[in-house]
PDB file of N, CA and C in Angstrom:
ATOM      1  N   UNK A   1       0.841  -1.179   0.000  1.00  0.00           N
ATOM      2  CA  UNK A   1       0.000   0.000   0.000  1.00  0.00           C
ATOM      3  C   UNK A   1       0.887   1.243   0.000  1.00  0.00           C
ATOM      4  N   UNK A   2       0.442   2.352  -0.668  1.00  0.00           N
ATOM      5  CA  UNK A   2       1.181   3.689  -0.861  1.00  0.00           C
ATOM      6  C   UNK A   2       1.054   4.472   0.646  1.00  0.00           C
ATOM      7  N   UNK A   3       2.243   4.983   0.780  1.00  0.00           N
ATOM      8  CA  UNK A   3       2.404   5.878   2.151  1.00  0.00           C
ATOM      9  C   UNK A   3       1.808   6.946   1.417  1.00  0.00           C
ATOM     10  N   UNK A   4       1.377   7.322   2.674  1.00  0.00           N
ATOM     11  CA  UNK A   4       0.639   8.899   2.375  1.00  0.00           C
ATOM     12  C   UNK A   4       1.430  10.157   2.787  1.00  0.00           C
ATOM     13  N   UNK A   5       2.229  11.045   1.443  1.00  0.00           N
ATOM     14  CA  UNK A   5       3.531  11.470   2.161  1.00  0.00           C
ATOM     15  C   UNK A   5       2.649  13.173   2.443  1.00  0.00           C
ATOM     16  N   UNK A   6       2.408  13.358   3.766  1.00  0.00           N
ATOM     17  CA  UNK A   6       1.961  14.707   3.895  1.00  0.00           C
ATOM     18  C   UNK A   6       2.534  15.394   4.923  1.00  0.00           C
ATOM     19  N   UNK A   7       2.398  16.400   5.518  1.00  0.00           N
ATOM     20  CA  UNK A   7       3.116  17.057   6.198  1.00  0.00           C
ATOM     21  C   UNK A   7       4.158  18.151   5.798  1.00  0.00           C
ATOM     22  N   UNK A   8       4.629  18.878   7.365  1.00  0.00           N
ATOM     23  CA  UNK A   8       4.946  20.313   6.202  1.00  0.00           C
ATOM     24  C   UNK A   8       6.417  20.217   5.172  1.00  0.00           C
ATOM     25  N   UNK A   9       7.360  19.022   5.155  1.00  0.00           N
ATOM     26  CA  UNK A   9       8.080  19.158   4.120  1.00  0.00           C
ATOM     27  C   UNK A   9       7.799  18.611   3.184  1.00  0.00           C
ATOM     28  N   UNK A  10       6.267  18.134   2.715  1.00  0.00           N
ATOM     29  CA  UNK A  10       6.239  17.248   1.744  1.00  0.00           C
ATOM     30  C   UNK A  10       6.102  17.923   0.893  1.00  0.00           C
ATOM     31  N   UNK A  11       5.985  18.032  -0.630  1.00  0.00           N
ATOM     32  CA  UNK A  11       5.856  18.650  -1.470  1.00  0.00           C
ATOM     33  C   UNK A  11       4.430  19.025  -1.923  1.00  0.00           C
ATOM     34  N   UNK A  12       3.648  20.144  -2.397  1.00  0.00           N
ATOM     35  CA  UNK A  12       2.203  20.097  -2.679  1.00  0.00           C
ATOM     36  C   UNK A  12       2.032  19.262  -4.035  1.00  0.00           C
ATOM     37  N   UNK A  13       0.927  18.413  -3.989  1.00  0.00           N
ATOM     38  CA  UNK A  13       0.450  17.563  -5.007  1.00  0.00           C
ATOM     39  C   UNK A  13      -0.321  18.801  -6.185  1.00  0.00           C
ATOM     40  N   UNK A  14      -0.650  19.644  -5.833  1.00  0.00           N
ATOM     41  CA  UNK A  14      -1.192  21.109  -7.126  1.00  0.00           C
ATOM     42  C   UNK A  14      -0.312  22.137  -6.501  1.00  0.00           C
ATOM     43  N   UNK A  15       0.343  22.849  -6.840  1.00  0.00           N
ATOM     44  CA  UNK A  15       0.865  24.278  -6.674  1.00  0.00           C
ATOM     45  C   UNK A  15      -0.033  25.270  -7.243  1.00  0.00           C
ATOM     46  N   UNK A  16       0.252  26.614  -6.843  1.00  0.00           N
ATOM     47  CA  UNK A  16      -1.004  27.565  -7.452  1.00  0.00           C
ATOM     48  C   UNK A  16      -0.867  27.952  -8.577  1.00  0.00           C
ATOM     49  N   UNK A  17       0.364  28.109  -9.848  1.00  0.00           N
ATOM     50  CA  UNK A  17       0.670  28.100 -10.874  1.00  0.00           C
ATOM     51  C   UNK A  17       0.124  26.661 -11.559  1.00  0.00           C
ATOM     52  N   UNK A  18      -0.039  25.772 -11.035  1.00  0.00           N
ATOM     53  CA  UNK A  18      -0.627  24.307 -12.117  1.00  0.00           C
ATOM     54  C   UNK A  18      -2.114  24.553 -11.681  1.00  0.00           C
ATOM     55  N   UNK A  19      -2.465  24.967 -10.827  1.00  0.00           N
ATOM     56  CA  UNK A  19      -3.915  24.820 -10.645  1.00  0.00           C
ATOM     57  C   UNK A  19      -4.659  26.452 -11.654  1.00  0.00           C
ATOM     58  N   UNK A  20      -3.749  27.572 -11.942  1.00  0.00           N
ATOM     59  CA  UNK A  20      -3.974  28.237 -12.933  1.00  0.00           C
ATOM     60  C   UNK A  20      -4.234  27.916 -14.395  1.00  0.00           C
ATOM     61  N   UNK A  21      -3.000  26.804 -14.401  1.00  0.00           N
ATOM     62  CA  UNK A  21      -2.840  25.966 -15.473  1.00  0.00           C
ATOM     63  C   UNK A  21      -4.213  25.579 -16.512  1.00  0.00           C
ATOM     64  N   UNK A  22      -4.268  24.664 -15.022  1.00  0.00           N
ATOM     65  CA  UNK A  22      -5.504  23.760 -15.564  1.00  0.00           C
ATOM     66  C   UNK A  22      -7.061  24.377 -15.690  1.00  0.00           C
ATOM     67  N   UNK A  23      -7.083  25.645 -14.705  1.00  0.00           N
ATOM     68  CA  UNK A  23      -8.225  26.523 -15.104  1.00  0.00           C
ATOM     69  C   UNK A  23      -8.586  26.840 -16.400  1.00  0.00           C
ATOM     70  N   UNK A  24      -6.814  27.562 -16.777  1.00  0.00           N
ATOM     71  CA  UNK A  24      -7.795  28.013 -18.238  1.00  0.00           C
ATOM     72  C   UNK A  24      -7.734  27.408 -19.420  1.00  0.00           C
ATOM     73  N   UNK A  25      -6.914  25.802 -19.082  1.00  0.00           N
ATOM     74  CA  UNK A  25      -7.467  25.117 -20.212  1.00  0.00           C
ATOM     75  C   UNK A  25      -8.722  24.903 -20.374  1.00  0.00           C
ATOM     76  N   UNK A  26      -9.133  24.465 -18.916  1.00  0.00           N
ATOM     77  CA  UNK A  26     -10.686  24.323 -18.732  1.00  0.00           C
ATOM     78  C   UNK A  26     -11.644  25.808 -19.087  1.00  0.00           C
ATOM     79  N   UNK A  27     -11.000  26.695 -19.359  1.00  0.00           N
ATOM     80  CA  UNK A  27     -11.962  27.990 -19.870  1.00  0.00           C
ATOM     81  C   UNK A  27     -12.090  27.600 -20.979  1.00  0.00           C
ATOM     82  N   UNK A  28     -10.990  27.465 -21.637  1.00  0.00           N
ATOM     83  CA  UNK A  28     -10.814  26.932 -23.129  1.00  0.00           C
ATOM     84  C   UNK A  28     -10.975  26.103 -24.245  1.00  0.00           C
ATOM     85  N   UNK A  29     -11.777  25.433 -23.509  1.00  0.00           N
ATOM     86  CA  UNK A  29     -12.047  23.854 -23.910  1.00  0.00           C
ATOM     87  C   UNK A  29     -13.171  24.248 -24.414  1.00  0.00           C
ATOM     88  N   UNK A  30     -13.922  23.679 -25.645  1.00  0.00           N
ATOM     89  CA  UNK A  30     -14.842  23.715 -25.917  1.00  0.00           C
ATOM     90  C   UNK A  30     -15.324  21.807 -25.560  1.00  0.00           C
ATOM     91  N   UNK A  31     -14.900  21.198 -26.700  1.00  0.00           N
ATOM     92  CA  UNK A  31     -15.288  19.478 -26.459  1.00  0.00           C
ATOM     93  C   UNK A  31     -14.214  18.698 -26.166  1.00  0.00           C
ATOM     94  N   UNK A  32     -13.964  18.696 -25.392  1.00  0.00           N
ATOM     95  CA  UNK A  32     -12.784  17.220 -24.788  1.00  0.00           C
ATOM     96  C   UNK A  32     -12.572  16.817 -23.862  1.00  0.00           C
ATOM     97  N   UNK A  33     -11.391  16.595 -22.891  1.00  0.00           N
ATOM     98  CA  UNK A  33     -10.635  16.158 -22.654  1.00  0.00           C
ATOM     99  C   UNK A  33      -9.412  16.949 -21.669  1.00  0.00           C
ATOM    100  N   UNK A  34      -9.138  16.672 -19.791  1.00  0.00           N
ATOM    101  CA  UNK A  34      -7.975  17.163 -19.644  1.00  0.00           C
ATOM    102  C   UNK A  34      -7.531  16.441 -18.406  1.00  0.00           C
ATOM    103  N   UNK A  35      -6.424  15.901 -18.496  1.00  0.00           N
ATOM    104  CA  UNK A  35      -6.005  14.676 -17.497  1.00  0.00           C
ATOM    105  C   UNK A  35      -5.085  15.155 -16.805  1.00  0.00           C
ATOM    106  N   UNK A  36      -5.151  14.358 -15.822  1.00  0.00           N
ATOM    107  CA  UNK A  36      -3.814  14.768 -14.894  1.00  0.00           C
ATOM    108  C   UNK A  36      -2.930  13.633 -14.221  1.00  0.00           C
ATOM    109  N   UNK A  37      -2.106  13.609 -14.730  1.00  0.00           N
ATOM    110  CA  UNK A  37      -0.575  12.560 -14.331  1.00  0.00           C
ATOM    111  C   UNK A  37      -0.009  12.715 -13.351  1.00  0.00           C
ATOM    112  N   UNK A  38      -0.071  11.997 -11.700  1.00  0.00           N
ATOM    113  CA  UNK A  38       0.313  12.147 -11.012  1.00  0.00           C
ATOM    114  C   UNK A  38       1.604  10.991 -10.738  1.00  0.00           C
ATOM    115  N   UNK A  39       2.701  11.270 -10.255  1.00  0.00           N
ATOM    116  CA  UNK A  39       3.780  10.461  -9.942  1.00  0.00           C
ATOM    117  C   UNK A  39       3.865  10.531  -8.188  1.00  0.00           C
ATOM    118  N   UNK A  40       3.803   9.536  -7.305  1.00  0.00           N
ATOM    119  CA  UNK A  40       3.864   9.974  -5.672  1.00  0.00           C
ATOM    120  C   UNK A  40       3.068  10.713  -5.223  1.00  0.00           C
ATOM    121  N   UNK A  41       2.301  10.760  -5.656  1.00  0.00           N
ATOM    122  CA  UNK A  41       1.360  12.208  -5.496  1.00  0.00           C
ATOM    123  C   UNK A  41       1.634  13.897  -5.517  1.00  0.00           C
ATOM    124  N   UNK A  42       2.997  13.679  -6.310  1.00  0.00           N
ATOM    125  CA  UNK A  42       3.073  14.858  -7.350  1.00  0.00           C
ATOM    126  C   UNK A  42       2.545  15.447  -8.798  1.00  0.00           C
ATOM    127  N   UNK A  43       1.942  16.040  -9.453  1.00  0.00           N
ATOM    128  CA  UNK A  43       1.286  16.145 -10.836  1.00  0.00           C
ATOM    129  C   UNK A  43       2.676  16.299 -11.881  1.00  0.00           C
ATOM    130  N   UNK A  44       2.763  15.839 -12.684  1.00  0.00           N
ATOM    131  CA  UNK A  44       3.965  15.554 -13.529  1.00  0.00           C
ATOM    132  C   UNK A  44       3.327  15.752 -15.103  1.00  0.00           C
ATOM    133  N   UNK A  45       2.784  15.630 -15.538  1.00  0.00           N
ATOM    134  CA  UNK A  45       2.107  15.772 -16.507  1.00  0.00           C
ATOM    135  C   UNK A  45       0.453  16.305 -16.423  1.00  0.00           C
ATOM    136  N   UNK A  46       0.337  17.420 -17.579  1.00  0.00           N
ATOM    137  CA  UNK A  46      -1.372  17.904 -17.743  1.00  0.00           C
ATOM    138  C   UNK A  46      -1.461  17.574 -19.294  1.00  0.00           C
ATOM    139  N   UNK A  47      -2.073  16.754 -20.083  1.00  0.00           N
ATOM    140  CA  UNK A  47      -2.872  16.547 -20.719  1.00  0.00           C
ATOM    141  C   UNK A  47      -4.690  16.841 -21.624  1.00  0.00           C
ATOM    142  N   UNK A  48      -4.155  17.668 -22.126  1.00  0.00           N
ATOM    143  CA  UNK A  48      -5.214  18.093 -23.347  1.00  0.00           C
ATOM    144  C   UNK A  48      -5.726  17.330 -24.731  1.00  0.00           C
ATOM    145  N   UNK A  49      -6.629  17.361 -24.527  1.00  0.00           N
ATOM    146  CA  UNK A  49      -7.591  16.279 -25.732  1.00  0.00           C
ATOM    147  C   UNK A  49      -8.773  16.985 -26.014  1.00  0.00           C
ATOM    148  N   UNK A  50      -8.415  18.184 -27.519  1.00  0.00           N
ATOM    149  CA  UNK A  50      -9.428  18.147 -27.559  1.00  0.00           C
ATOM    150  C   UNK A  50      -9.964  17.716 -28.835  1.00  0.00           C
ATOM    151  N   UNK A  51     -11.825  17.832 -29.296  1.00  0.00           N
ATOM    152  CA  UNK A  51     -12.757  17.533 -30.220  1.00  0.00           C
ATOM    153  C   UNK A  51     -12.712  18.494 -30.796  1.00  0.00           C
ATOM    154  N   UNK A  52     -12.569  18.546 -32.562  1.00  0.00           N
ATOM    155  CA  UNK A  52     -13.041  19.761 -33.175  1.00  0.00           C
ATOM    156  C   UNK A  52     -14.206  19.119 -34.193  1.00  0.00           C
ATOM    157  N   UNK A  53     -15.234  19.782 -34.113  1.00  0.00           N
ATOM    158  CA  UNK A  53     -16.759  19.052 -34.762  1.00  0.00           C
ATOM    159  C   UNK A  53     -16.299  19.769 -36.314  1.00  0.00           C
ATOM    160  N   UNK A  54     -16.614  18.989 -36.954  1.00  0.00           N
ATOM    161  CA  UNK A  54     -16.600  19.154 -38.353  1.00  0.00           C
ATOM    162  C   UNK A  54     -18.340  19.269 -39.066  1.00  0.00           C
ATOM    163  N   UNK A  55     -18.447  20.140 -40.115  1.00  0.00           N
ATOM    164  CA  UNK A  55     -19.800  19.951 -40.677  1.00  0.00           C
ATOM    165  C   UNK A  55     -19.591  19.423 -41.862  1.00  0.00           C
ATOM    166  N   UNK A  56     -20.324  18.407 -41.986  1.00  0.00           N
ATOM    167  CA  UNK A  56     -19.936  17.623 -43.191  1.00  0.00           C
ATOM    168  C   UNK A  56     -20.468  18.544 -44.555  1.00  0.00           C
ATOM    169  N   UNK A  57     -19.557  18.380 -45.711  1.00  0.00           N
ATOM    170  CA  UNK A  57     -19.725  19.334 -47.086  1.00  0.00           C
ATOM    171  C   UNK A  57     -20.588  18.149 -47.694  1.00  0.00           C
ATOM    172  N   UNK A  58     -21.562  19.081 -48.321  1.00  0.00           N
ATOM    173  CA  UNK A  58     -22.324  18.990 -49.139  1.00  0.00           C
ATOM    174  C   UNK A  58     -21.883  19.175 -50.371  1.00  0.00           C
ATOM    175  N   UNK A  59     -21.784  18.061 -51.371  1.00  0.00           N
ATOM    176  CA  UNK A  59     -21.077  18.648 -52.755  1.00  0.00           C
ATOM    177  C   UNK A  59     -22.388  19.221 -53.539  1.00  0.00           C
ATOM    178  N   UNK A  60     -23.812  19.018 -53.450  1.00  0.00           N
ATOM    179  CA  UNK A  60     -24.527  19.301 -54.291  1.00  0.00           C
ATOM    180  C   UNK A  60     -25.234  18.301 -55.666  1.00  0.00           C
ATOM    181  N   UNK A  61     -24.330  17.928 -55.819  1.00  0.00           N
ATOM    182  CA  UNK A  61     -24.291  16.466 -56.609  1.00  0.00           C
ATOM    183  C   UNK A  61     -25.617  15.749 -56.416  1.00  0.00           C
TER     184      UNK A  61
END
């Protein structure tokens, strides 16, 4: 089982610059997708996925 590393020298699992981060992808997002990669319970990776909707062309034909 994972130790739970907390206390005051542990490192923060969000800092206030990644939690900005991830705000305004989330402003930004219209359809997708945004993950978060934690290592030890540090965030190490943010991940974006997004959907762009297409309207299908009509040739007329």
């Amino acid at each position: 089982m994972a130790q739970n590393k907390t206390g005051p020298d542990s490192p923060q699992a969000l800092t206030p610059e990644q939690i900005r981060q991830i705000q305004a992808l989330a402003e930004n997002i219209k359809y997708g997708s945004i993950t978060l990669v934690f290592q030890d319970g540090i965030l190490i990776q943010i991940e974006r996925n997004e959907k762009i909707r297409v309207t299908p062309h009509n040739s007329g034909a």
